[in-house]
N, C-alpha and C. Protein backbone atom coordinates (compact mmCIF):
# COMPACT_ATOMS: atom_id res chain seq x y z
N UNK A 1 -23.25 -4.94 3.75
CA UNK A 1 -21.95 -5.33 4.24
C UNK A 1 -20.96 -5.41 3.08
N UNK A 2 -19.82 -5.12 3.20
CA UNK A 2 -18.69 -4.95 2.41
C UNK A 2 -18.28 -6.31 2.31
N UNK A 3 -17.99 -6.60 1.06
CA UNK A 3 -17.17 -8.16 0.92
C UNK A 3 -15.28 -7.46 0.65
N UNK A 4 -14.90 -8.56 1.96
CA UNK A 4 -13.67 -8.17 2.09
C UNK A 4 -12.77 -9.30 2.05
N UNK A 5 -11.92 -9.10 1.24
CA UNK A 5 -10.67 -10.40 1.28
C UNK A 5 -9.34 -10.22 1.59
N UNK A 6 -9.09 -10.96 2.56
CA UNK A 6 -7.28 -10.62 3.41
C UNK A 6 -6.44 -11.41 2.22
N UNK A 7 -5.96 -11.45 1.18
CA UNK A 7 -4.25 -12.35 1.14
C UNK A 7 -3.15 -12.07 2.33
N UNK A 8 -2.28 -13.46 2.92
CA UNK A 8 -1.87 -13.46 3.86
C UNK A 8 -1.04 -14.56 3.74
N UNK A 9 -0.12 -14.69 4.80
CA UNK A 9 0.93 -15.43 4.65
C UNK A 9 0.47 -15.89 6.40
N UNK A 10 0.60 -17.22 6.99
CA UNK A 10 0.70 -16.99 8.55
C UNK A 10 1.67 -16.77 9.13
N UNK A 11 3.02 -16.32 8.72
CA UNK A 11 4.07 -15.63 9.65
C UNK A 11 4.21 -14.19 9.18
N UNK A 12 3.24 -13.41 8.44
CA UNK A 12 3.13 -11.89 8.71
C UNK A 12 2.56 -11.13 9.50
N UNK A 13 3.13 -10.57 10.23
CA UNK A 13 2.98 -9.64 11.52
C UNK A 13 1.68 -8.56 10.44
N UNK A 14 2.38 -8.04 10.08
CA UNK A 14 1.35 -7.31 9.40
C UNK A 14 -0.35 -7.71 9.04
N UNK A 15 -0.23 -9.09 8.55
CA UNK A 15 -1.56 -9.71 8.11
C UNK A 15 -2.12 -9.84 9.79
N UNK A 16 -1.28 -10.43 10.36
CA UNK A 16 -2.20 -10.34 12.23
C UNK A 16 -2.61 -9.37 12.44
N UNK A 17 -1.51 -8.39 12.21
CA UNK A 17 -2.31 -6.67 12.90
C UNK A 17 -3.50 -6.83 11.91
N UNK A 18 -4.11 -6.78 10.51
CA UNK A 18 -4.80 -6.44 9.90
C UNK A 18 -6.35 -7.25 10.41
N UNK A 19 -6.35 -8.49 10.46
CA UNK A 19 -7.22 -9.58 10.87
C UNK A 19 -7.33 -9.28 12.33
N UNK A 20 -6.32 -8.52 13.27
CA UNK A 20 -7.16 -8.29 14.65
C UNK A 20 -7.70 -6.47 14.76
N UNK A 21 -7.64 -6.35 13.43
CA UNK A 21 -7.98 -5.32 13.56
C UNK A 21 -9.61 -5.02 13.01
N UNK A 22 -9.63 -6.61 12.08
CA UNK A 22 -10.87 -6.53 11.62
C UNK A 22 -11.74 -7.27 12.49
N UNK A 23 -11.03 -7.78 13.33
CA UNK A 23 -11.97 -8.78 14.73
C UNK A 23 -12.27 -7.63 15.41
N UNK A 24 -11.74 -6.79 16.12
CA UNK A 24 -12.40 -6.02 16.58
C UNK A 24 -13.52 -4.95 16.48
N UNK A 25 -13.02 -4.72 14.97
CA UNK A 25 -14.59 -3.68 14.74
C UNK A 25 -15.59 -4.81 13.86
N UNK A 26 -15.58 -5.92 14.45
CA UNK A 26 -16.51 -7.09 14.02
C UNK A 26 -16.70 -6.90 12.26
N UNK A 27 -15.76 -6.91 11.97
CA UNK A 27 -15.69 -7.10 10.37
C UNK A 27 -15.41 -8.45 9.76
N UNK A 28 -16.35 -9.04 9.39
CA UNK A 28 -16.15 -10.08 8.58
C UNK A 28 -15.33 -10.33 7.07
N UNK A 29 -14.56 -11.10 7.51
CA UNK A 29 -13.55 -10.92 5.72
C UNK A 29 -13.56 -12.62 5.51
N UNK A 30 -12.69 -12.47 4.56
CA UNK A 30 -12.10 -14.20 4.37
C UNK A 30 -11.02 -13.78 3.58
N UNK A 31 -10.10 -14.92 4.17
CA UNK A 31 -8.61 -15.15 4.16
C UNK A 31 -8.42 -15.91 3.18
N UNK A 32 -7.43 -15.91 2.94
CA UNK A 32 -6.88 -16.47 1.63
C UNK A 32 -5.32 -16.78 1.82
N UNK A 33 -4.83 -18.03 2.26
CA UNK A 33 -3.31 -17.86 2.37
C UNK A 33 -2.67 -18.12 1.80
N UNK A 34 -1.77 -17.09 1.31
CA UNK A 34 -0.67 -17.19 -0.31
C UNK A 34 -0.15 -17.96 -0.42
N UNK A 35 0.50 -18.46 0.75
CA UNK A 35 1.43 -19.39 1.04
C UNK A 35 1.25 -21.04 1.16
N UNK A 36 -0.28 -21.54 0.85
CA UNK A 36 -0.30 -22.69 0.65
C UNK A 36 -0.87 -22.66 -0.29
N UNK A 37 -2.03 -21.30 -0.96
CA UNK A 37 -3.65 -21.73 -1.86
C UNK A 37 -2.68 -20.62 -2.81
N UNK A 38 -2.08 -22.04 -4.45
CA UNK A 38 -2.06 -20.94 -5.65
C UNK A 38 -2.49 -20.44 -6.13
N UNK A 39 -3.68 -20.61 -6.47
CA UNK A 39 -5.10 -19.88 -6.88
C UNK A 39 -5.08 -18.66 -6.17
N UNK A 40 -5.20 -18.57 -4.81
CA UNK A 40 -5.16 -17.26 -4.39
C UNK A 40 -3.87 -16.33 -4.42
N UNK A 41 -2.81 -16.93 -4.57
CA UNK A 41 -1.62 -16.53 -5.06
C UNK A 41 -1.31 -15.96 -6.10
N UNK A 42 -2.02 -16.53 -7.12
CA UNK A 42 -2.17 -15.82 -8.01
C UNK A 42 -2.93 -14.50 -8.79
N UNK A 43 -4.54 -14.97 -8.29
CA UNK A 43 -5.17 -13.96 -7.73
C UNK A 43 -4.84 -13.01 -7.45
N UNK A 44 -3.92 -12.60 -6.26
CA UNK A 44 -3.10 -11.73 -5.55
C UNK A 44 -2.38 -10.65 -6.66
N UNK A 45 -1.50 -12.03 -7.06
CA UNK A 45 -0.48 -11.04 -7.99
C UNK A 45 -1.10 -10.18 -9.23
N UNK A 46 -2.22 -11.05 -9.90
CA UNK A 46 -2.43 -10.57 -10.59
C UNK A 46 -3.58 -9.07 -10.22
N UNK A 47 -3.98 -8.85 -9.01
CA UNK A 47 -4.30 -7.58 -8.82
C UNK A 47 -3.56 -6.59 -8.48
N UNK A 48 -2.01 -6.95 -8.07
CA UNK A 48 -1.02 -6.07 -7.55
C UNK A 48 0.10 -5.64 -7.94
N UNK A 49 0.40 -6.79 -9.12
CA UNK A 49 1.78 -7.40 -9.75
C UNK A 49 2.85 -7.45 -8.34
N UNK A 50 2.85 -7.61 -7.43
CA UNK A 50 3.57 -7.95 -6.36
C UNK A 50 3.74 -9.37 -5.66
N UNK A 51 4.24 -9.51 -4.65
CA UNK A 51 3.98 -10.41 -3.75
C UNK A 51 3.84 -9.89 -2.30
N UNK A 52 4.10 -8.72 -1.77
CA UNK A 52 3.98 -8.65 -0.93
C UNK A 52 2.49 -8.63 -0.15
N UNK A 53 2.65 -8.87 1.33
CA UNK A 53 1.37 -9.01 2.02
C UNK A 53 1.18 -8.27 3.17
N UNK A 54 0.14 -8.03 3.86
CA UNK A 54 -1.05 -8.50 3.55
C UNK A 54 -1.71 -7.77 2.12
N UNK A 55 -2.44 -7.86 1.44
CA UNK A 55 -3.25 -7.54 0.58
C UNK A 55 -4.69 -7.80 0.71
N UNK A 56 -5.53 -6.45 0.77
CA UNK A 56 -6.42 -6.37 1.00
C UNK A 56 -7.54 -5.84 0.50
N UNK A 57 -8.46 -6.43 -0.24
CA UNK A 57 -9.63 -6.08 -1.11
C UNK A 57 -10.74 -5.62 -0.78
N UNK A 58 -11.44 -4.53 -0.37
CA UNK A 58 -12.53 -4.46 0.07
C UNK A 58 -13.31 -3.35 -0.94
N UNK A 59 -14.12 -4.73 -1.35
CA UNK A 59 -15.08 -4.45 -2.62
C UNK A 59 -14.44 -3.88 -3.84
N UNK A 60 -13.30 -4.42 -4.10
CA UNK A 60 -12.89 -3.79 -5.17
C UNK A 60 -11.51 -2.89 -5.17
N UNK A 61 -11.71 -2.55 -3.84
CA UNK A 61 -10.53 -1.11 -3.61
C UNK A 61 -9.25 -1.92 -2.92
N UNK A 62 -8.00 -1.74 -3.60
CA UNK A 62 -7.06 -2.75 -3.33
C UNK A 62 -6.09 -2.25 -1.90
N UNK A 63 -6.00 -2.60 -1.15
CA UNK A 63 -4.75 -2.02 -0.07
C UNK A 63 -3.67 -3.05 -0.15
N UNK A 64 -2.26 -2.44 -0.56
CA UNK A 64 -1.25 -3.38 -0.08
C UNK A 64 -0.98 -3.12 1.40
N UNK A 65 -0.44 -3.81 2.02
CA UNK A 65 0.05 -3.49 3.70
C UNK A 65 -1.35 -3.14 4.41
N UNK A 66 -0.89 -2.76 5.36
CA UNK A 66 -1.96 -2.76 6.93
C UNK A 66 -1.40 -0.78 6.80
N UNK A 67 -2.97 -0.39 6.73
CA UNK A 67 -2.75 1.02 6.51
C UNK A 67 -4.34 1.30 7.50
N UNK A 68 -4.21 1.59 8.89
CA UNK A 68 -5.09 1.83 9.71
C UNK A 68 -6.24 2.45 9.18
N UNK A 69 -5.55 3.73 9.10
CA UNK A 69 -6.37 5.17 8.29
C UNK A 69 -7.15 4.64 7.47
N UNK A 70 -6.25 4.21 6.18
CA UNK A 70 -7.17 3.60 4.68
C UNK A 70 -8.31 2.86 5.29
N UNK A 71 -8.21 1.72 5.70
CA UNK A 71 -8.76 0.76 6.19
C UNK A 71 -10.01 1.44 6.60
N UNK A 72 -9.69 2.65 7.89
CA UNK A 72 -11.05 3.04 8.36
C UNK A 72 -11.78 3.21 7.45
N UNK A 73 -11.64 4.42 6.92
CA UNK A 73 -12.23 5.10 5.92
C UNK A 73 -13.00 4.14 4.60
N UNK A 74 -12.36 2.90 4.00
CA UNK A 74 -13.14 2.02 3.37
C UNK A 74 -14.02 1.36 3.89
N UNK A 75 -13.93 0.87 5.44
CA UNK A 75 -15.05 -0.15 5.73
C UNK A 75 -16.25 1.14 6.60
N UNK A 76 -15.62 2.24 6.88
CA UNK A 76 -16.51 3.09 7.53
C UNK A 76 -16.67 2.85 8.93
N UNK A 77 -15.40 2.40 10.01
CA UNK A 77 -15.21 2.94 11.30
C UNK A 77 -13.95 3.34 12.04
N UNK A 78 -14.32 3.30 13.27
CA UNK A 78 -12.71 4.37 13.58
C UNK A 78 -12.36 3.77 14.61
């Protein structure tokens, strides 16, 4: 299994699409929300130099934004 980590804010539309997108193909991740946990805030930036969200780590391979396609293709479904 892929270790996967969401950064997220809870009023990004984007981070929802991403997290119901990983509920459905039963993908387990863990969240991290920028917006209260600095540690993970920082975290964040320092893999992206950004702030924007969602940001998404899976095993290493960084996605900024909710990118369907990418997404498939890293965790391996469709």
């Amino acid at each position: 299994m892929k270790n996967i980590k969401i950064y997220s804010t809870p009023t990004c539309v984007y981070c929802k699409m991403a997290k119901e997108f990983f509920k459905k193909h039963n993908v387990a991740y863990t969240e991290h929300n920028v917006a209260e946990d600095d540690a993970a805030r920082e975290e964040m930036i320092n893999k992206t130099h950004q702030l924007g969200v969602p940001v998404i780590d899976v095993d290493g391979e960084v996605f900024v934004g909710f990118n369907r396609s990418e997404l498939e293709k890293a965790i391996g479904v469709k």
